[in-house]
N, C-alpha and C. Protein backbone atom coordinates (compact mmCIF):
# COMPACT_ATOMS: atom_id res chain seq x y z
N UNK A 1 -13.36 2.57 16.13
CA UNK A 1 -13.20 2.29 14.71
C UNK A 1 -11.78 2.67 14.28
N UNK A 2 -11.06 2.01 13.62
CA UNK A 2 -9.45 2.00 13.42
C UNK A 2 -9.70 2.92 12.14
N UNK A 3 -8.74 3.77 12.19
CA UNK A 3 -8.71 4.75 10.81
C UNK A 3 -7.48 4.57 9.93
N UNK A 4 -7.39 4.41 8.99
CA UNK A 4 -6.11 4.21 8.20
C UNK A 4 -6.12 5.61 7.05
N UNK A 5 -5.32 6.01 7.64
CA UNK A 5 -4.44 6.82 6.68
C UNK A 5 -3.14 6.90 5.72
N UNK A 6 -3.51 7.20 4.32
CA UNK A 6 -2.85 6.97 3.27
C UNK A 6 -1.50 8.35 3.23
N UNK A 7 -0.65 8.69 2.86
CA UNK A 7 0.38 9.69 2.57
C UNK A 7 1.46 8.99 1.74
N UNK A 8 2.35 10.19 1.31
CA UNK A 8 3.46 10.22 0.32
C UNK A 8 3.51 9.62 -1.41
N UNK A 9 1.72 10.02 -1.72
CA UNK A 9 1.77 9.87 -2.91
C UNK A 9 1.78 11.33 -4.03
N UNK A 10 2.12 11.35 -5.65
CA UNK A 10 2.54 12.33 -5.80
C UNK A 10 2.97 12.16 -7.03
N UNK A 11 3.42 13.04 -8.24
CA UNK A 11 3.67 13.23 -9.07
C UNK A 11 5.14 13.02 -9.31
N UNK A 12 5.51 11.36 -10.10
CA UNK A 12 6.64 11.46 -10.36
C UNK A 12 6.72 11.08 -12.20
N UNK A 13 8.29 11.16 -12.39
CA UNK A 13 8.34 10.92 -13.53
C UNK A 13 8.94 9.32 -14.17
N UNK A 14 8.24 8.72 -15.20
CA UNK A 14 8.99 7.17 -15.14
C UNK A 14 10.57 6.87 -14.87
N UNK A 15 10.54 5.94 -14.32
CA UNK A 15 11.92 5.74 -13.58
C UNK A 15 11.90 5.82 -12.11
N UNK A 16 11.18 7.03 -11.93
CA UNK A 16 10.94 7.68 -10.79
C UNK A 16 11.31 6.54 -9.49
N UNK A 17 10.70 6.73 -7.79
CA UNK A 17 10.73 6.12 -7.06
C UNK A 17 9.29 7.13 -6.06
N UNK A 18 8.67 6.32 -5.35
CA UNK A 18 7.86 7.12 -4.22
C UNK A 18 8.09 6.46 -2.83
N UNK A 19 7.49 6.80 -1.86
CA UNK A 19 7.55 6.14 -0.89
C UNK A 19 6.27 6.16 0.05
N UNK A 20 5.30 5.50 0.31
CA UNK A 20 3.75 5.55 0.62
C UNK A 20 3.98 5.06 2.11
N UNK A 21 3.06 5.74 2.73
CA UNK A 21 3.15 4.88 4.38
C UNK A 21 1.08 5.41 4.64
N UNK A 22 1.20 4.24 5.51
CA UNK A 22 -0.37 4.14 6.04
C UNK A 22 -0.28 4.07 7.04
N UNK A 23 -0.90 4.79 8.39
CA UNK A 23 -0.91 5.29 9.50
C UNK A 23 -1.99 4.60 10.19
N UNK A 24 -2.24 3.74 11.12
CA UNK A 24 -3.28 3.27 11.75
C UNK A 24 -3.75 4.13 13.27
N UNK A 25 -4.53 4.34 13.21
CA UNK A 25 -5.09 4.88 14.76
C UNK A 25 -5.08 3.80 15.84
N UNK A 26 -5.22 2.96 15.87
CA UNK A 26 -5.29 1.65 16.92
C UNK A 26 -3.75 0.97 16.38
N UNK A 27 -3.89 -0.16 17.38
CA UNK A 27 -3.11 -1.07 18.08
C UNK A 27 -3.72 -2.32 17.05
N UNK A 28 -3.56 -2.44 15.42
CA UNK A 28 -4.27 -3.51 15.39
C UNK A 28 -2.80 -3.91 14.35
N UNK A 29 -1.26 -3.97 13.83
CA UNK A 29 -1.03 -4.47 12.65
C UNK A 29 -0.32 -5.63 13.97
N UNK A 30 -0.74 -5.57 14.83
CA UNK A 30 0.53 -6.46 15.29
C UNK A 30 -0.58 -8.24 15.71
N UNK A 31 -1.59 -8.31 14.90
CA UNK A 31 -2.48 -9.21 14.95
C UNK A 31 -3.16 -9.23 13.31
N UNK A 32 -2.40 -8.56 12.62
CA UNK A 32 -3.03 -8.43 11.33
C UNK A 32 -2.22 -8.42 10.53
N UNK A 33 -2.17 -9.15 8.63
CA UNK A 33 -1.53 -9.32 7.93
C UNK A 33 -2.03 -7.99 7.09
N UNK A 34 -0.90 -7.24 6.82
CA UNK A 34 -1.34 -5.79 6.50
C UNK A 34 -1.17 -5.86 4.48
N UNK A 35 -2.25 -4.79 3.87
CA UNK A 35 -1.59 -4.94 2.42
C UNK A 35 -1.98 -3.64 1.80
N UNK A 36 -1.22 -3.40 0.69
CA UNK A 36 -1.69 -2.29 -0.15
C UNK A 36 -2.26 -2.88 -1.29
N UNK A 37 -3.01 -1.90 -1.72
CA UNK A 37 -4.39 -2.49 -2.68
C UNK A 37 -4.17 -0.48 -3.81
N UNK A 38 -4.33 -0.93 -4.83
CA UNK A 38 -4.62 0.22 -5.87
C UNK A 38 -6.23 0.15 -6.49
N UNK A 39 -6.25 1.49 -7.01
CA UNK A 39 -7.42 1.68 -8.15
C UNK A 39 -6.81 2.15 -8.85
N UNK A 40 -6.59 1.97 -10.35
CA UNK A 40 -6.59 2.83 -11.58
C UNK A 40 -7.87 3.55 -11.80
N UNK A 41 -8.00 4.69 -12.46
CA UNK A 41 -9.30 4.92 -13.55
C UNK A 41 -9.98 4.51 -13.87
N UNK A 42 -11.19 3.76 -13.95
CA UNK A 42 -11.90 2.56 -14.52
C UNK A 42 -11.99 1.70 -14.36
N UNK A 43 -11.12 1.14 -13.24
CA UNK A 43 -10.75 -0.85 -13.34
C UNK A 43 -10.88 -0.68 -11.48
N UNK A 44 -11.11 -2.02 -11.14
CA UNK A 44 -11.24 -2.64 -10.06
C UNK A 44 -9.85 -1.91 -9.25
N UNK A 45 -10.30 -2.13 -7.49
CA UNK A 45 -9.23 -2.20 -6.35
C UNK A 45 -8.43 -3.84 -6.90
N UNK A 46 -7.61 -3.12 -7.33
CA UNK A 46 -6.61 -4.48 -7.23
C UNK A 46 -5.18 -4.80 -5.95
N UNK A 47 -5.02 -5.90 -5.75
CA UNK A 47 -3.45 -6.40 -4.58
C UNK A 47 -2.61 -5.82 -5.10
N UNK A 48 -1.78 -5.07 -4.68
CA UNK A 48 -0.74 -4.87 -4.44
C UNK A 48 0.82 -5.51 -3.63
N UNK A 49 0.51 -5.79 -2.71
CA UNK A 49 1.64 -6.45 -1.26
C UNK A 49 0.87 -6.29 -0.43
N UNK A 50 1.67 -7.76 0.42
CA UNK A 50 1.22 -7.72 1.82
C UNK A 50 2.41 -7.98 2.80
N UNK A 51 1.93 -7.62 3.85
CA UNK A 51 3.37 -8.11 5.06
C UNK A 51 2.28 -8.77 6.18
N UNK A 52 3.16 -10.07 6.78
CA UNK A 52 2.53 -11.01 7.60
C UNK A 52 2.75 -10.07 8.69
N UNK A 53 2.36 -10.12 10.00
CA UNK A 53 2.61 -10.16 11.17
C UNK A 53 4.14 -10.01 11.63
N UNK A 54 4.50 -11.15 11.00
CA UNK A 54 5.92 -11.70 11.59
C UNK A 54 7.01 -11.20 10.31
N UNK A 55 6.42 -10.20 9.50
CA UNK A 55 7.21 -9.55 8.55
C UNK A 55 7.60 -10.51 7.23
N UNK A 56 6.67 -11.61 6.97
CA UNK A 56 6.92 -11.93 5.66
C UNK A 56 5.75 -11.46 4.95
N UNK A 57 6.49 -11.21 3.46
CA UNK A 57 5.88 -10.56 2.12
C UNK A 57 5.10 -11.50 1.01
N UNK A 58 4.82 -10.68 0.59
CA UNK A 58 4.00 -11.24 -0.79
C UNK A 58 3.75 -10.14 -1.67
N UNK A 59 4.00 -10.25 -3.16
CA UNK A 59 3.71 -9.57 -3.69
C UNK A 59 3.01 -9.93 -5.26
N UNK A 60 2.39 -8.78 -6.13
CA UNK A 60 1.70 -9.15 -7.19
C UNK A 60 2.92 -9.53 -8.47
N UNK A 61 2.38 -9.61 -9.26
CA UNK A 61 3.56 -9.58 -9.94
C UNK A 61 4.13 -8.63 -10.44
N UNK A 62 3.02 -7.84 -10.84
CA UNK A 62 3.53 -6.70 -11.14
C UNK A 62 4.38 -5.11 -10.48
N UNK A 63 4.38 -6.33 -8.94
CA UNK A 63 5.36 -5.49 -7.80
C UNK A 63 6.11 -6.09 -7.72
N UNK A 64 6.82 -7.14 -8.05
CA UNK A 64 7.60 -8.19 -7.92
C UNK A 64 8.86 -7.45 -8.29
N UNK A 65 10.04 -7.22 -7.56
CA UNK A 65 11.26 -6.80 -8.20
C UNK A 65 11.47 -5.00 -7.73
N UNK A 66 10.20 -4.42 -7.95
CA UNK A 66 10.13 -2.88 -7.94
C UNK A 66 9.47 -2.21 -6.62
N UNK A 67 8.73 -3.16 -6.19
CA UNK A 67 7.57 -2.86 -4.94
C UNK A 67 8.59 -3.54 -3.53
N UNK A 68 8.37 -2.67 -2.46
CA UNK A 68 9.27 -3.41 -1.12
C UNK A 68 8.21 -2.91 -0.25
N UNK A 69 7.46 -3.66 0.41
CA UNK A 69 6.18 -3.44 1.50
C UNK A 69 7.27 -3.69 3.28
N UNK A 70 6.58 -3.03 3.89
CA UNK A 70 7.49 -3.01 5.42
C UNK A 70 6.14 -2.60 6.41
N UNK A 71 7.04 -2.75 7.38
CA UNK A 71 6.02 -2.71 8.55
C UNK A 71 6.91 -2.04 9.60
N UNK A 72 6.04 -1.25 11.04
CA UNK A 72 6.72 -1.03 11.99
C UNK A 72 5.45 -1.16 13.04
N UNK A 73 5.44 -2.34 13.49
CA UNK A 73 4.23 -2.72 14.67
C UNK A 73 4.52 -1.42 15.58
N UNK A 74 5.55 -1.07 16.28
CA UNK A 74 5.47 -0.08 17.06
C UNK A 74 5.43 1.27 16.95
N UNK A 75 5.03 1.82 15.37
CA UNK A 75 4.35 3.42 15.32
C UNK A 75 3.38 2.93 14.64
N UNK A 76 2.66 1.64 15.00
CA UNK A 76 1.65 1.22 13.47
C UNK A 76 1.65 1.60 11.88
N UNK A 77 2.71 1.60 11.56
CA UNK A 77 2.27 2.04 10.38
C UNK A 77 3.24 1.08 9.11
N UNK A 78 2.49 1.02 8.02
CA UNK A 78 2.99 -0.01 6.84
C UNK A 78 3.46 1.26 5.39
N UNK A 79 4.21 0.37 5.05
CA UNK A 79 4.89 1.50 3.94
C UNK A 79 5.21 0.18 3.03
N UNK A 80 4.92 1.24 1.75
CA UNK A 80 5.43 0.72 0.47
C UNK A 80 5.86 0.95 -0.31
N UNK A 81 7.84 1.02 -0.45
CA UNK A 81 8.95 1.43 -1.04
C UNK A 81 8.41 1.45 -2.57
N UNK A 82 8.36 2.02 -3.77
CA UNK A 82 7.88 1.97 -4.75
C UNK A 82 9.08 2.74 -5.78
N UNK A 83 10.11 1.42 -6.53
CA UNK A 83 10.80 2.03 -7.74
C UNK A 83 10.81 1.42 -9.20
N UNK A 84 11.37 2.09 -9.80
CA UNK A 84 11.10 2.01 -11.32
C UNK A 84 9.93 2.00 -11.90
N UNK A 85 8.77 3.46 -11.43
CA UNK A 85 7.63 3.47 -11.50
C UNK A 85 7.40 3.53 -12.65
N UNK A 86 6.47 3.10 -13.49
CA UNK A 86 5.73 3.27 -14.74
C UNK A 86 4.42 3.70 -14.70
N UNK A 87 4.46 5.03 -15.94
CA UNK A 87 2.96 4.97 -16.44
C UNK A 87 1.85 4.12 -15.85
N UNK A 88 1.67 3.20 -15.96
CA UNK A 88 0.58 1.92 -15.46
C UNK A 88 0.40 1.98 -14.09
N UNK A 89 1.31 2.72 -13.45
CA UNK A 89 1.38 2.36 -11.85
C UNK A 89 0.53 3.21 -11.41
N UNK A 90 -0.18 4.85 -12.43
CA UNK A 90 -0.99 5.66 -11.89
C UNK A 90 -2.22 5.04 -11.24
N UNK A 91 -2.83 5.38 -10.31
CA UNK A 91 -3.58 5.03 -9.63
C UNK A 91 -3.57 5.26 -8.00
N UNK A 92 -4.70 5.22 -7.41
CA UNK A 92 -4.85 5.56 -5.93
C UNK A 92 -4.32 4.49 -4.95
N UNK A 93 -3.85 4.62 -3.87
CA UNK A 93 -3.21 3.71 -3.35
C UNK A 93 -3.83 3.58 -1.92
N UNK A 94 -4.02 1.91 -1.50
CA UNK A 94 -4.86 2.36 -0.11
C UNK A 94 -4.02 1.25 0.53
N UNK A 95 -3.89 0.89 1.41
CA UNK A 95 -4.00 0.27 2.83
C UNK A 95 -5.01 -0.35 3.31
N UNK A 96 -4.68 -1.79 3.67
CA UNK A 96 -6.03 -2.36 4.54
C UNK A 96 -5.27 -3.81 5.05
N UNK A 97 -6.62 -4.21 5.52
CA UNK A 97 -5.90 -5.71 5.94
C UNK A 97 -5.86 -6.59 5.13
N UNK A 98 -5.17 -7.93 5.08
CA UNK A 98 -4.60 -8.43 3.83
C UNK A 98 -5.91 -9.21 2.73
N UNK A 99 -5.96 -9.98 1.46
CA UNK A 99 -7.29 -10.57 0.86
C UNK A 99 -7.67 -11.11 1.64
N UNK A 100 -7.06 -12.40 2.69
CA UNK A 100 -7.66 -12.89 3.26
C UNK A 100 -7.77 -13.24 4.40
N UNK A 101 -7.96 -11.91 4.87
CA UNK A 101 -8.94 -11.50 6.14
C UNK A 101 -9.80 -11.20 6.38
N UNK A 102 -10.49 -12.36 7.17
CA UNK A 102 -12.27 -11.44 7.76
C UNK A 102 -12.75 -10.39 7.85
N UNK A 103 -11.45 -9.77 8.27
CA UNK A 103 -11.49 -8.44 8.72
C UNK A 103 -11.16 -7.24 7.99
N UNK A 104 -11.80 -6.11 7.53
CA UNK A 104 -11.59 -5.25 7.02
C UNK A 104 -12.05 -4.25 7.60
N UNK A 105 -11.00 -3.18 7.48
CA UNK A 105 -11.44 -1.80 8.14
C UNK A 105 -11.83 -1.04 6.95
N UNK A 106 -12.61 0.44 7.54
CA UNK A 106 -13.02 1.40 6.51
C UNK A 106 -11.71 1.81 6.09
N UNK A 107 -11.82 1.70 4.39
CA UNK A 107 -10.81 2.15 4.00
C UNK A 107 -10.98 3.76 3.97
N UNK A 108 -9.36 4.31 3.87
CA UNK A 108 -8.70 5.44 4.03
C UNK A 108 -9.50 6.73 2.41
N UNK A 109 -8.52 7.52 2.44
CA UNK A 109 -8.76 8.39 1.45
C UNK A 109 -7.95 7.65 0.39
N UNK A 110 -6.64 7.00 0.54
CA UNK A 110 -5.88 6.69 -0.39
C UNK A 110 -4.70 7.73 -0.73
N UNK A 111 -4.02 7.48 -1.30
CA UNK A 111 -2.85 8.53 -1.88
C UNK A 111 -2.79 8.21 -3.17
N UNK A 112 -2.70 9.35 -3.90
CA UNK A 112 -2.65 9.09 -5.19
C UNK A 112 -1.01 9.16 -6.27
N UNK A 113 -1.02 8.21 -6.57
CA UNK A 113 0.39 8.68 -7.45
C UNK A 113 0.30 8.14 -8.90
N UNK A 114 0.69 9.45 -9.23
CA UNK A 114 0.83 9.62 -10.71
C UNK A 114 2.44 9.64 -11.55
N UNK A 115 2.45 8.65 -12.32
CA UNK A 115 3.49 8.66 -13.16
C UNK A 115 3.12 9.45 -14.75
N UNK A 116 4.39 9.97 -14.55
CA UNK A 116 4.21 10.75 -16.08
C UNK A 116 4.87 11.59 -16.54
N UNK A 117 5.99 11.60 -17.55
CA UNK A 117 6.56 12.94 -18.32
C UNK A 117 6.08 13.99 -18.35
């Protein structure tokens, strides 16, 4: 069973910048379109970014400009550069495989980052 682990989320202030990486136990991003996915408080897992295989992106809109998703097939692990954070951006942050894939692993604990004065 592939485990994904969430890190480098955290208390910043607006403006701010973070930097999130997800850690896979297996050998699987190099056959998989990888993405980060949030929860706010109350509201649905929503998309975040994704990175193809072959290192092309996609992002929501509301990452569009501020959000930079990456990959490194050879320590498995996906990261997601995160600046000019806002308020709105609080929420838990997870890792998984991309919307549309068959395939989904158990998601992680998540990392949480909080924006806020």
């Amino acid at each position: 069973q592939v485990q994904l682990v969430e890190s480098g989320g955290g208390l910043v202030q607006p403006g701010g910048s973070l930097r999130l990486a997800c850690a896979a136990s297996g050998s699987i991003f190099n056959s998989n379109n990888m993405a980060w996915y949030r929860q706010a408080p109350g509201k649905q897992r929503e998309y975040v970014a994704l990175v193809s295989g072959l290192g092309s992106t996609d992002y929501a809109h509301f990452a569009k400009g501020r959000f930079t998703i990456s990959r490194d097939n050879a320590k498995n692990t996906v990261n997601l550069q995160m600046n000019s954070l806002k308020p709105e951006d609080t929420a838990v942050y997870y890792c998984n495989t991309s919307p549309a894939s068959a395939i989904k692993f158990r998601w992680g604990q998540g990392a949480q980052v909080t924006v806020s004065s």
